[in-house]
Protein backbone atom coordinates (compact mmCIF):
# COMPACT_ATOMS: atom_id res chain seq x y z
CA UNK A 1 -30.06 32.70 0.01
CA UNK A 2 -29.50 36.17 -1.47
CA UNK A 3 -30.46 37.39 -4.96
CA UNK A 4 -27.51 38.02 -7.36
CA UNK A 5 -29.30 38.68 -10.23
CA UNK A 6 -32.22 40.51 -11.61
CA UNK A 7 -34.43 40.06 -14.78
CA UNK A 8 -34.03 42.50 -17.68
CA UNK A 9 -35.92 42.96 -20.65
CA UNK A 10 -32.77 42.96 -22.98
CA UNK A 11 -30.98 40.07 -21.26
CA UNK A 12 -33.00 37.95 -18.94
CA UNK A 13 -31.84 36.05 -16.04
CA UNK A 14 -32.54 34.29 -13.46
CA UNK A 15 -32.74 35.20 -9.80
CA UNK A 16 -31.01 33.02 -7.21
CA UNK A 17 -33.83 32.34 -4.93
CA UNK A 18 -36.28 31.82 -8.02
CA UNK A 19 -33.95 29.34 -9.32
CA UNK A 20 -33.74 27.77 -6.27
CA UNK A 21 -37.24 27.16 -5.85
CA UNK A 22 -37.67 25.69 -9.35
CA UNK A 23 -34.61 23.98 -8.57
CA UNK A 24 -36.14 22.58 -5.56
CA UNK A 25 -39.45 21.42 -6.98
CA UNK A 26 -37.94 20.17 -10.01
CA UNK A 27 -35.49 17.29 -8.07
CA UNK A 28 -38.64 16.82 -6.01
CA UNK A 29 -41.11 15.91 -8.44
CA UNK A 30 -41.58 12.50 -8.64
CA UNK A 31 -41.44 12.63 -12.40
CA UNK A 32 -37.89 13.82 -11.99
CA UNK A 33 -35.65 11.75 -14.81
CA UNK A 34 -32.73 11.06 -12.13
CA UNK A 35 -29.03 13.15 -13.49
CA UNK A 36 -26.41 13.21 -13.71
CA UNK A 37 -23.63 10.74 -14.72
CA UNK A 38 -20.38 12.69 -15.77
CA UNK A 39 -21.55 12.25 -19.66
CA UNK A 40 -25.04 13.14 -18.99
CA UNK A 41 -23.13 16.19 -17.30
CA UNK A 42 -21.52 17.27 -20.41
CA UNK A 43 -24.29 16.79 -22.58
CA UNK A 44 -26.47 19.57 -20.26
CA UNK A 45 -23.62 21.74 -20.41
CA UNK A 46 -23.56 21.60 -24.43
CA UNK A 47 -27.25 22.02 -24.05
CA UNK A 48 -27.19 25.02 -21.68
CA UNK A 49 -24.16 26.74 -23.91
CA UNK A 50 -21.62 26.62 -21.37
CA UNK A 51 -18.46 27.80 -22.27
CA UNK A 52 -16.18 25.39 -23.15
CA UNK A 53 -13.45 26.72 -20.47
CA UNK A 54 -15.73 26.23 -17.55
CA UNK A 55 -16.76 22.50 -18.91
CA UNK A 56 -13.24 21.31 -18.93
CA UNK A 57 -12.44 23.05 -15.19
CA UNK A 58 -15.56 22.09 -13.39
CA UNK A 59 -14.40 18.19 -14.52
CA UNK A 60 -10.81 18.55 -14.27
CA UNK A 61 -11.55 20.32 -10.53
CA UNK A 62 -13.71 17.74 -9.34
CA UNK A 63 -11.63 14.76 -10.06
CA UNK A 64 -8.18 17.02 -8.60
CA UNK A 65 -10.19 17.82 -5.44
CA UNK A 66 -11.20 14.01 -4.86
CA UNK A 67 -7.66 13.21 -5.09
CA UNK A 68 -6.09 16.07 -3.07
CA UNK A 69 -9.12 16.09 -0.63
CA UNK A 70 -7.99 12.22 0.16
CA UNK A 71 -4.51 12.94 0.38
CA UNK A 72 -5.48 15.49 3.32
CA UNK A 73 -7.67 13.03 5.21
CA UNK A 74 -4.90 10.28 5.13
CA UNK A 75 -2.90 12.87 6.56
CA UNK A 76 -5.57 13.49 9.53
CA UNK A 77 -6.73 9.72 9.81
CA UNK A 78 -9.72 10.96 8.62
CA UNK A 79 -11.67 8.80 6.31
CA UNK A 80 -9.88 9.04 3.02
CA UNK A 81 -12.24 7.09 0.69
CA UNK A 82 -15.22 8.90 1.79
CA UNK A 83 -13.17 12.36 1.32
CA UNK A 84 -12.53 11.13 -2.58
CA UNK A 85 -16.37 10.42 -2.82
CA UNK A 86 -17.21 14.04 -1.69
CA UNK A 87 -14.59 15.70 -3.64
CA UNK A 88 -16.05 13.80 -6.96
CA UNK A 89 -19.15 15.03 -6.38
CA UNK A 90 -19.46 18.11 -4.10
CA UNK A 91 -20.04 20.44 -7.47
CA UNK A 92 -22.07 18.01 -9.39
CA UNK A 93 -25.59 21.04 -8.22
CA UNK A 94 -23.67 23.07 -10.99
CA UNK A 95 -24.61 20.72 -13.31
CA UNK A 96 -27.87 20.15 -11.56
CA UNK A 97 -28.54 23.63 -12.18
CA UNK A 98 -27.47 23.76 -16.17
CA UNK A 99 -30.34 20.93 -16.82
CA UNK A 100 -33.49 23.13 -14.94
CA UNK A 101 -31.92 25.90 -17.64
CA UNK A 102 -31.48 23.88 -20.09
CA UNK A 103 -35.02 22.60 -19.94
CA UNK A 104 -36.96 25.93 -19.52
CA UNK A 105 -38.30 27.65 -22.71
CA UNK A 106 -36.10 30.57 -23.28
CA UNK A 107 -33.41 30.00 -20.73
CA UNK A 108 -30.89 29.08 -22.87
CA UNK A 109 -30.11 32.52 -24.28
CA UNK A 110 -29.17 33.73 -21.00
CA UNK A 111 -25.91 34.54 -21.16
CA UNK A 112 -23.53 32.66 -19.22
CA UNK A 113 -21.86 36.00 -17.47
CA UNK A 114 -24.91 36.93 -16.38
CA UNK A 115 -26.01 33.22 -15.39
CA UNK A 116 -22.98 32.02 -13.63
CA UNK A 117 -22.89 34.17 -10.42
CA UNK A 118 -27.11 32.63 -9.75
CA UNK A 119 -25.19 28.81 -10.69
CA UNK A 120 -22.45 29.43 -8.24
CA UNK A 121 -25.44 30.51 -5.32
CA UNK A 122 -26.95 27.54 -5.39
CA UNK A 123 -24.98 25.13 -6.57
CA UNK A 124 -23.92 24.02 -2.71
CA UNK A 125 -27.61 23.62 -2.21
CA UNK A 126 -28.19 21.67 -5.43
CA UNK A 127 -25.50 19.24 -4.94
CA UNK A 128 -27.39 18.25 -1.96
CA UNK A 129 -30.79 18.23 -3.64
CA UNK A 130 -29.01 15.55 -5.74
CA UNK A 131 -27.53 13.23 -3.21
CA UNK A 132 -30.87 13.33 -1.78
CA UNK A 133 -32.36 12.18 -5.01
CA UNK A 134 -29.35 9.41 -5.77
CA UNK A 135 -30.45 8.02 -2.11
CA UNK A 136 -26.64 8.72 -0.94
CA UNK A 137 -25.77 8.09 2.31
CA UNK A 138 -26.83 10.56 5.26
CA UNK A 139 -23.31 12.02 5.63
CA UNK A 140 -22.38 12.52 2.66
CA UNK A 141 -25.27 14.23 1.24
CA UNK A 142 -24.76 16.68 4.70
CA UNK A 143 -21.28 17.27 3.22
CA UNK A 144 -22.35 17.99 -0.28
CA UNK A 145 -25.32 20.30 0.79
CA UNK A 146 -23.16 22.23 2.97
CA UNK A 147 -19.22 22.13 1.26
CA UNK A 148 -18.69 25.39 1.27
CA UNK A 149 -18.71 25.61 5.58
CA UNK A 150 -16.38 23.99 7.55
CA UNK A 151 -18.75 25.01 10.61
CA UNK A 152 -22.40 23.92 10.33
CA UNK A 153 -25.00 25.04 12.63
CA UNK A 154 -22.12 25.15 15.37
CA UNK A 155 -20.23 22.16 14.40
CA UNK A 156 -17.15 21.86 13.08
CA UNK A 157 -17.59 19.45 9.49
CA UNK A 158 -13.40 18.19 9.44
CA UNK A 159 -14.47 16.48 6.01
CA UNK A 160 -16.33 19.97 4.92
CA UNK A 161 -13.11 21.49 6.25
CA UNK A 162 -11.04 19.11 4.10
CA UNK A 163 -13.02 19.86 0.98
CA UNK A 164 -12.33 23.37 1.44
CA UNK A 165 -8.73 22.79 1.77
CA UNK A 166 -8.45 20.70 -1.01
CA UNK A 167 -10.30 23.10 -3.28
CA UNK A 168 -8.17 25.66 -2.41
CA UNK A 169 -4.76 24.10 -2.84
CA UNK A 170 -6.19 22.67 -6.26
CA UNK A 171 -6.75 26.14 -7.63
CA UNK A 172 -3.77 27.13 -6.53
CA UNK A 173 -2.09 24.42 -8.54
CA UNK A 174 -4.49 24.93 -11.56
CA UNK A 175 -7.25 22.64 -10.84
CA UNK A 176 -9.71 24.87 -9.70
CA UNK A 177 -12.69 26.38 -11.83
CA UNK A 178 -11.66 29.67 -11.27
CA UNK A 179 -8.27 30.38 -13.56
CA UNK A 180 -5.37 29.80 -11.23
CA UNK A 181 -3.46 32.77 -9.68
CA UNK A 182 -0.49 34.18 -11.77
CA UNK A 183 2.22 34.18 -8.74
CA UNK A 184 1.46 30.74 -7.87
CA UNK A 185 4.32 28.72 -6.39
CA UNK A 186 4.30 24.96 -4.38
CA UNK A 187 6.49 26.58 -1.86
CA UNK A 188 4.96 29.24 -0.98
CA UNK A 189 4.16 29.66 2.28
CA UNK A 190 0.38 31.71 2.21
CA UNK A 191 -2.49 30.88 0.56
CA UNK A 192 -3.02 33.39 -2.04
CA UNK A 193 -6.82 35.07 -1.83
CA UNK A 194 -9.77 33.42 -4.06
CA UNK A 195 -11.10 36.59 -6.22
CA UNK A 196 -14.64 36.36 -5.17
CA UNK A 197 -16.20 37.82 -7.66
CA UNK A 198 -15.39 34.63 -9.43
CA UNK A 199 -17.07 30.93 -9.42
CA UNK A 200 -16.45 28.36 -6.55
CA UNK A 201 -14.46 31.08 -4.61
CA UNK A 202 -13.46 30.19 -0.89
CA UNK A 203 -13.45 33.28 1.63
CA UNK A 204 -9.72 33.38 3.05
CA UNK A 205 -11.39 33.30 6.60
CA UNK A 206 -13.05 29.76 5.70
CA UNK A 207 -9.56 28.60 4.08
CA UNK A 208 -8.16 29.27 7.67
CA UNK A 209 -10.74 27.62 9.32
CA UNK A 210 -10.20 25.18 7.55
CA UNK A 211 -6.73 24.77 8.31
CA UNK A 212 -7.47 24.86 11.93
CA UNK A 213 -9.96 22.50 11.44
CA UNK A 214 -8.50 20.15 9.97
CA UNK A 215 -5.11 20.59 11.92
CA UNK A 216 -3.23 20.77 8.87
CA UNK A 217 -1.55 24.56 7.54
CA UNK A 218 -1.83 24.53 3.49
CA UNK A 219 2.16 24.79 3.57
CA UNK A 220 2.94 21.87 4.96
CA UNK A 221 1.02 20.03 2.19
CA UNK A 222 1.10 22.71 -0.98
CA UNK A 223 4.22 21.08 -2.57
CA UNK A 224 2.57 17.40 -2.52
CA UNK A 225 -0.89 18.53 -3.91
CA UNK A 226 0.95 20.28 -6.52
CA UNK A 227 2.94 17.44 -7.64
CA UNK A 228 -0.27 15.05 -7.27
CA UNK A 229 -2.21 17.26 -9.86
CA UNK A 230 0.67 17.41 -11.79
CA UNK A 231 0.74 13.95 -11.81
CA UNK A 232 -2.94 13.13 -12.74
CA UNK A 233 -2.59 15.98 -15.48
CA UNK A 234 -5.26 18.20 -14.09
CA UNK A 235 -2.95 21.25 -14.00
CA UNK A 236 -3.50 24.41 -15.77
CA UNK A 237 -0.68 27.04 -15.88
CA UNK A 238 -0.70 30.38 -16.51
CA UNK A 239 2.35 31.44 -18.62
């Protein structure tokens, strides 16, 4: 894992592979108090002073991908249940990460600018750490750890690949934690690029492999994950 950010006097931060460490030893330590229900969740973000904005998408995005993530599986005859399971959870490290800052002396004055591109390195990693610690299942802890590839050491992951899909369609349709693009339409027929300099971004080369993944183009199923975020009122528009 890559650093992507450095320590200054004026306004400390954390580096990626530091965090990751502490991170590490933190879940674990025996000691370890076991996190994090979706209240517990919210509580660490007030605690870590996380914008309210990226509280409110991180929740609304997990609950839209569980739903759209299922919808693509029942679509593949792939396990639907265990693809809503995943989607719940696959960005609960984020919040795994906001406690270890939350807890250290100091860390919450970090500023969240400057702490969320270190969150967004190792939250894959962390949401793996967790299912670890929770005792989850085998295969779904190798799908949390690793969401973010549809190909793992060689092997293609169709529920990794369904994840990716699902988080992609579901920022498209507002539901992502990065603010949904302006030109976004249900019949459109391309995906629209994830601005990676932003949070929980998706290269457009693992959105494709995805799709082939899968065996499922985002076009044939962009109108009905639309209209089933719509529906569950996870949407957020851009006027």
């Amino acid at each position: 894992m890559t650093s992507v950010a450095a320590r200054h006097t004026a306004a400390p931060t954390f580096d990626a592979a530091e965090l990751t460490r502490i991170l590490q030893a933190e879940l674990a330590s025996p000691s370890c108090r076991p996190p994090l229900l979706p209240a517990v969740a919210m509580e660490v973000m007030e605690l870590a002073q996380t914008p309210e904005w990226f509280t409110e998408r991180l929740n609304r995005h997990a609950t839209a991908t569980a739903h759209v993530a299922r919808l693509l599986c029942k679509r593949r005859g792939l396990p639907g249940e265990h693809a809503f399971m995943c989607g719940l959870l696959h960005d609960i490290g984020f919040s795994a990460a906001l406690l270890i800052v939350a807890e250290r002396e100091g860390s919450r004055s970090v500023p969240f600018p400057a702490l969320a591109p270190v969150l967004d390195a190792v939250h894959t990693d962390a949401s793996g750490l967790l299912a670890w610690l929770w005792k989850l299942p085998t295969p779904l802890a190798d799908v949390l750890g690793s969401h973010h590839d549809g190909v793992v050491d060689g092997q293609a992951r169709p529920l990794n690949a369904a994840l990716i899909l699902a988080e992609q369609l579901c920022w498209e349709a507002g539901a992502g934690v990065l603010a949904p693009p302006r030109d976004a339409d249900s019949d459109a027929l391309e995906s629209p690029d994830q601005p990676l300099d932003g949070i929980d971004a998706n290269w457009a080369t693992s959105v494709e492999k995805a799709e082939e993944i899968v065996g499922l183009e985002a076009r044939a199923v962009r109108a009905d994950a639309f209209a089933l975020v719509e529906e569950l009122g996870l949407g957020e528009r851009i006027a």
